[in-house]
Protein backbone atom coordinates (compact mmCIF):
# COMPACT_ATOMS: atom_id res chain seq x y z
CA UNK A 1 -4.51 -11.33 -4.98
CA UNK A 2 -1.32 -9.95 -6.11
CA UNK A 3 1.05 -11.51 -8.46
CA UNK A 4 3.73 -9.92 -6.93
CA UNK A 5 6.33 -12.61 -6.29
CA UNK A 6 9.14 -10.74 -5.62
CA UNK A 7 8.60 -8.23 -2.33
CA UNK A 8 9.70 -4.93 -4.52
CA UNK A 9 10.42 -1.97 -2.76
CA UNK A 10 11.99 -0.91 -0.02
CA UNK A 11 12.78 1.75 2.52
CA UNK A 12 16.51 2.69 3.95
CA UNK A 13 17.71 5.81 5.94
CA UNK A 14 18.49 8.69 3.52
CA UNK A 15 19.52 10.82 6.40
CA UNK A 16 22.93 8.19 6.94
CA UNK A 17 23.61 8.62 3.02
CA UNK A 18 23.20 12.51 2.81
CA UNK A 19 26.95 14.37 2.84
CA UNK A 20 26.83 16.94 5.86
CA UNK A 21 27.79 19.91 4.04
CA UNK A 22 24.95 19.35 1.57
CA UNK A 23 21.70 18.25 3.68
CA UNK A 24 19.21 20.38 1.48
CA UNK A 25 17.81 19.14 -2.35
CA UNK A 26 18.49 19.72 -5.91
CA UNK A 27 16.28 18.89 -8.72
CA UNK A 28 18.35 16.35 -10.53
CA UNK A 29 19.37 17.89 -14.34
CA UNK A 30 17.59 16.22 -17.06
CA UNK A 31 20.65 13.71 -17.72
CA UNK A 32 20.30 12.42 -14.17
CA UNK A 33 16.85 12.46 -13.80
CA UNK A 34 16.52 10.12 -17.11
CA UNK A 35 19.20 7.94 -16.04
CA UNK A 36 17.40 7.24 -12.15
CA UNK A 37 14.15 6.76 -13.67
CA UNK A 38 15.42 4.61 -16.47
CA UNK A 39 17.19 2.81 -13.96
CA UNK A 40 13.98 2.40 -11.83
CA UNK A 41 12.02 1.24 -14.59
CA UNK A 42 14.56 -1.72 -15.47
CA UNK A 43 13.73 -3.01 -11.98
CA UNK A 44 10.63 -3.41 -12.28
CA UNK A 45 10.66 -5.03 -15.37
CA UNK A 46 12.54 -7.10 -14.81
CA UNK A 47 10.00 -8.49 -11.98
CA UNK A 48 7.94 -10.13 -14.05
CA UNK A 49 10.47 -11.57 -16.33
CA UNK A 50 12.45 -13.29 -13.32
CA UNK A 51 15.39 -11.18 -14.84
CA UNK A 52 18.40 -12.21 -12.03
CA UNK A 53 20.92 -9.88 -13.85
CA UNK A 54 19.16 -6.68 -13.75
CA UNK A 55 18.54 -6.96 -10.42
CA UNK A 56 22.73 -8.15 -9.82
CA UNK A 57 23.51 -5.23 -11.80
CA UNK A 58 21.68 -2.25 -10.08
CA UNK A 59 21.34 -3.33 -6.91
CA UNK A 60 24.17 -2.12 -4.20
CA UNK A 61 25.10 -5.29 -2.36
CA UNK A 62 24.40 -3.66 0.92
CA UNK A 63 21.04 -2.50 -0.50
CA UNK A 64 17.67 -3.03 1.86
CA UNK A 65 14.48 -3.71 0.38
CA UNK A 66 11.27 -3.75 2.54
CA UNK A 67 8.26 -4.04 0.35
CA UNK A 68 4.36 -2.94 1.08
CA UNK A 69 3.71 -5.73 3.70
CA UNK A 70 6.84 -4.43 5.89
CA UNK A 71 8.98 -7.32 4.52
CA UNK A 72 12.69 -6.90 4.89
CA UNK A 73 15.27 -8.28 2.68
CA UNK A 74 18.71 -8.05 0.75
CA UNK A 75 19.94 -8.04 -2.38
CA UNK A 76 20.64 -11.82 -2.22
CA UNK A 77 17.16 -12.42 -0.91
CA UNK A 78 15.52 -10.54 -4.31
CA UNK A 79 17.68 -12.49 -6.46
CA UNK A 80 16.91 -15.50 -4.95
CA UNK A 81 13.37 -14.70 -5.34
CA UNK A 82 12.67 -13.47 -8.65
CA UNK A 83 11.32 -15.84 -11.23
CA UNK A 84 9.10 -15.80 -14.41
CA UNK A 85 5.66 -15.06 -14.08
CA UNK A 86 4.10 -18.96 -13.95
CA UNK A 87 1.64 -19.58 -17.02
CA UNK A 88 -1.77 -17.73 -16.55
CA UNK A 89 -0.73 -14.77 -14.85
CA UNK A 90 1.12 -11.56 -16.85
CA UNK A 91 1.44 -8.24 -15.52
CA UNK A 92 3.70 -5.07 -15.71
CA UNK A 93 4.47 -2.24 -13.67
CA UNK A 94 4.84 0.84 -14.97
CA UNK A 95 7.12 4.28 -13.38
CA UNK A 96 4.59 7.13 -12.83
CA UNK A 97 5.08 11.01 -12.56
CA UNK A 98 8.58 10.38 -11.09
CA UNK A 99 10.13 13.25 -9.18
CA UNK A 100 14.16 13.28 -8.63
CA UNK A 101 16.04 15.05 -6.80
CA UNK A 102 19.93 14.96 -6.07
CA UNK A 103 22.07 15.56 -2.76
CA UNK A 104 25.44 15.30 -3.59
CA UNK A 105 26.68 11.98 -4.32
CA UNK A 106 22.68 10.81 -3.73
CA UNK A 107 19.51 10.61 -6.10
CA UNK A 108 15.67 10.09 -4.78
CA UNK A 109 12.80 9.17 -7.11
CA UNK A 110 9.78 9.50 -5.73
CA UNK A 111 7.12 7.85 -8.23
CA UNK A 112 3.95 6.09 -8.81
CA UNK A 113 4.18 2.45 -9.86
CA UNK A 114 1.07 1.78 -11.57
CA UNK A 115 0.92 -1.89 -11.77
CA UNK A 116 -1.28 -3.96 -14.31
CA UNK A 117 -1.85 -7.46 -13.09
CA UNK A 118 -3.46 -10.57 -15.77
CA UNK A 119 -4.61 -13.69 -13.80
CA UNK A 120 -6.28 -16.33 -15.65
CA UNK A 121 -8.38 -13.39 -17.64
CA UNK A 122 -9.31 -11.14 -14.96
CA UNK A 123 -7.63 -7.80 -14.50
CA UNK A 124 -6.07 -5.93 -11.51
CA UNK A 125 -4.63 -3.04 -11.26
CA UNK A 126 -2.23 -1.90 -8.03
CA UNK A 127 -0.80 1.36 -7.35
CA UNK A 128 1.92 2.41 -5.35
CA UNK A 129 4.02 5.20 -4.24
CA UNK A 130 7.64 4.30 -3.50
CA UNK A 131 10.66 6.13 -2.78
CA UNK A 132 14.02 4.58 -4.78
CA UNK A 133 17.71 5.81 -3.31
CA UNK A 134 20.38 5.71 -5.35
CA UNK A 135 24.41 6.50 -4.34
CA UNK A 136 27.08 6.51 -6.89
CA UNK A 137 29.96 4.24 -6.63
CA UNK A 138 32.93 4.32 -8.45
CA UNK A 139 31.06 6.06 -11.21
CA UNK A 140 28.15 4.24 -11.39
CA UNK A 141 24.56 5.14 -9.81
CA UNK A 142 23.21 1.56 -7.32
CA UNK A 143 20.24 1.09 -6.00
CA UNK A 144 20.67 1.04 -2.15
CA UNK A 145 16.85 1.63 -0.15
CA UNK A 146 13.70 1.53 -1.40
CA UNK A 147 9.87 1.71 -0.39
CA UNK A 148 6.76 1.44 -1.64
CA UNK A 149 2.68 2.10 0.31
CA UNK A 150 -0.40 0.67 -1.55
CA UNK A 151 -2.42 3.26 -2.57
CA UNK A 152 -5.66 3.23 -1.20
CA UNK A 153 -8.17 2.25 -4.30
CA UNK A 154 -12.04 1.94 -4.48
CA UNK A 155 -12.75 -1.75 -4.09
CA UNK A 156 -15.38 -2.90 -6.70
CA UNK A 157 -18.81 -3.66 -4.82
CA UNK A 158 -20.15 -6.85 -3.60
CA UNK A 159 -23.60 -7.33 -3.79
CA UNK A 160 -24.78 -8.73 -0.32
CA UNK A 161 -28.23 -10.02 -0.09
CA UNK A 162 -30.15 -10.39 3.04
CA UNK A 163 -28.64 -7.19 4.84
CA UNK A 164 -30.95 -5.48 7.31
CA UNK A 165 -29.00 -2.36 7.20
CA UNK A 166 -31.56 -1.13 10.06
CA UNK A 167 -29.81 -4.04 12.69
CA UNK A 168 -26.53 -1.66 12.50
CA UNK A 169 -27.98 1.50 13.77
CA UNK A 170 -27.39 2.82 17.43
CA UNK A 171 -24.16 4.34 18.94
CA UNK A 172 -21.55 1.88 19.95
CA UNK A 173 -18.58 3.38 22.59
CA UNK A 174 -15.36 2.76 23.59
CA UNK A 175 -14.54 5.36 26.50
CA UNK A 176 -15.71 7.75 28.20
CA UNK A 177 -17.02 10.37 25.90
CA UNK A 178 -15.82 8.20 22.72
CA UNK A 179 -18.68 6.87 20.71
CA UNK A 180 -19.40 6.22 16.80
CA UNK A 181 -22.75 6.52 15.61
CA UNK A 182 -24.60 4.44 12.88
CA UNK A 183 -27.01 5.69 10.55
CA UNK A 184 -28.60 4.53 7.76
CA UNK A 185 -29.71 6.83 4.98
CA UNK A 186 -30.40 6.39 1.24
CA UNK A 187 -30.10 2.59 1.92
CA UNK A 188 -26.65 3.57 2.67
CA UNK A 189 -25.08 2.64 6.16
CA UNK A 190 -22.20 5.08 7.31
CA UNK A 191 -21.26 7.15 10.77
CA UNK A 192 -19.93 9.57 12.80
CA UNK A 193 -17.03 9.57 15.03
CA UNK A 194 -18.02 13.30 16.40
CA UNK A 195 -21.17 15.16 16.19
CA UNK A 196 -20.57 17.33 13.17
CA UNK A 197 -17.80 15.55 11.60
CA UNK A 198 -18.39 14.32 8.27
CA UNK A 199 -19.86 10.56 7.79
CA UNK A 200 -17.77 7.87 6.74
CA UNK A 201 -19.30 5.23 4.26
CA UNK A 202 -19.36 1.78 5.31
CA UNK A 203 -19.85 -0.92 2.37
CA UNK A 204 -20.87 -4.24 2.79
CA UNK A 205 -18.43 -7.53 2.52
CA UNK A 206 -20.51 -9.93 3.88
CA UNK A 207 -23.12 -10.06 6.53
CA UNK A 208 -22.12 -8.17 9.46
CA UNK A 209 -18.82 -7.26 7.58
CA UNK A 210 -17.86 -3.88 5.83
CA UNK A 211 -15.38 -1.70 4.83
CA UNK A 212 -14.91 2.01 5.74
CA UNK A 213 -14.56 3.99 2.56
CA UNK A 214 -11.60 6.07 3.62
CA UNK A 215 -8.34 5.87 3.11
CA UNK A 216 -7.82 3.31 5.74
CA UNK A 217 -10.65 0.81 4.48
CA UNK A 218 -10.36 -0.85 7.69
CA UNK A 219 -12.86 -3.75 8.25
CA UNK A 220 -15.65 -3.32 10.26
CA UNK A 221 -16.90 -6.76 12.12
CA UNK A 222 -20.67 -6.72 13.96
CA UNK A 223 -20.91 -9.41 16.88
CA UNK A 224 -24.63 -10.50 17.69
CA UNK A 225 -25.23 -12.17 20.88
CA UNK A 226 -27.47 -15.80 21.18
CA UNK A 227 -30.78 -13.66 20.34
CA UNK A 228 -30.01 -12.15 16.88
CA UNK A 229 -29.29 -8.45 18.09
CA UNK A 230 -26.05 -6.60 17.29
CA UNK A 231 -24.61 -6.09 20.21
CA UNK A 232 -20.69 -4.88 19.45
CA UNK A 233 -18.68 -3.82 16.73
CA UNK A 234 -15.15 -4.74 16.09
CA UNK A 235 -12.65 -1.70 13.89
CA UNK A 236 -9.80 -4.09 12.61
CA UNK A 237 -7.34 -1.34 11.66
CA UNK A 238 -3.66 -2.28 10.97
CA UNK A 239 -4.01 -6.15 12.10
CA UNK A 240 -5.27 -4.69 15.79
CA UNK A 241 -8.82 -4.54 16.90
CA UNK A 242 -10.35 -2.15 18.61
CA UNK A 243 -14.22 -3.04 20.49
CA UNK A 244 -16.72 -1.14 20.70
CA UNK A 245 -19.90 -1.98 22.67
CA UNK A 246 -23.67 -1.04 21.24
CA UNK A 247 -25.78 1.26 23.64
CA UNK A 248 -28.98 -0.50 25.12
């Protein structure tokens, strides 16, 4: 759970900001670079503290925001949206290792956001890497695209009992010459998309549910048919599914 409740980044097209005559980047002097990250920062802490004005005062009104879950909205939308945090939940999200560069009338930050989330006692932490773009207007640096990707994390561990890791094993296909296969070793199941490629982890959910350990951590679903045995294996990777059928 995230206690996110305003969508925060988003992504534009630099390439429609960038002046023709000047299409390659400058690191951003230290004055500039301060200023963009400052300006950054008071965005996203103003988040949590449902801070309308911050938001009315950075923000171009022509700026996009599309956050991690491919959510698209304006600057009125944002607004509308932010709000104190409700009682129970506190967090903050704090500008990482920010990189800024400068094309002409046009500053990118390219940053961690390293988010600290408090609900009801228990602690999460997000992390992100987003992409702010900033044009100056009549003097003044606005906010007009931004995006942000979840960082792919280690999820803690569930503890599943009743798993018969040994029910998973076998080679399940889906094409010709396009098969993963399953093995289990150090009580460990993982597998192999090639012969010779390296194995990737899979870590149990729930019965006849894990998670790859990869970047992805897609979800990875085991059908049995009316007798008990696994008989196919669903990937669901990027809310698609792809089947895979177990070798007899």
């Amino acid at each position: 759970m995230q206690i996110r409740i305003l969508p925060v980044l988003a992504i534009g097209s630099l390439a429609t900001m960038l002046p023709a005559h000047r299409v390659h980047a400058d690191s951003a002097p230290a004055q500039l670079r301060n200023e963009i990250v400052s300006l950054s920062q008071q965005l996203m802490d103003a988040i949590g503290e449902g801070r309308k004005d911050v938001w009315q005062r950075i923000a171009a009104d022509d700026a996009v925001i599309v956050d991690e879950f491919g959510r698209r909205q304006g600057k009125k939308d944002i607004i509308d949206s932010l709000r104190p945090l409700p009682a129970g939940f506190s967090g903050s999200i704090e500008i990482r290792d920010p990189r800024v560069n400068v094309y002409g009338d046009t500053a990118v930050i390219e940053c961690e956001e390293y988010e600290r989330e408090m609900v009801f006692g228990q602690k999460l932490v997000v992390r992100y890497i987003a992409i702010n773009t900033f044009v100056r207007r009549d003097g003044e640096w606005k906010l007009v695209a931004m995006e942000d990707v979840t960082l792919p994390t280690p999820p803690p561990k569930l503890s599943v009992t009743g798993l018969r890791l040994a029910d998973y094993a076998g080679v399940y296909r889906y094409g010709p010459e396009r098969a993963w296969t399953f093995s289990v070793q150090d009580d460990r199941l993982s597998y192999t998309t090639k012969p010779g490629r390296p194995a990737i982890g899979a870590d149990p959910v729930a019965k006849d549910v894990f998670m790859e350990d990869n970047d992805e951590r897609n979800l990875l679903v085991f059908r049995r048919d009316a007798s008990g045995r696994v008989v196919a294996l669903i990937e669901r990777r990027k809310f698609n599914d792809l089947e895979l059928d177990r070798g007899h």
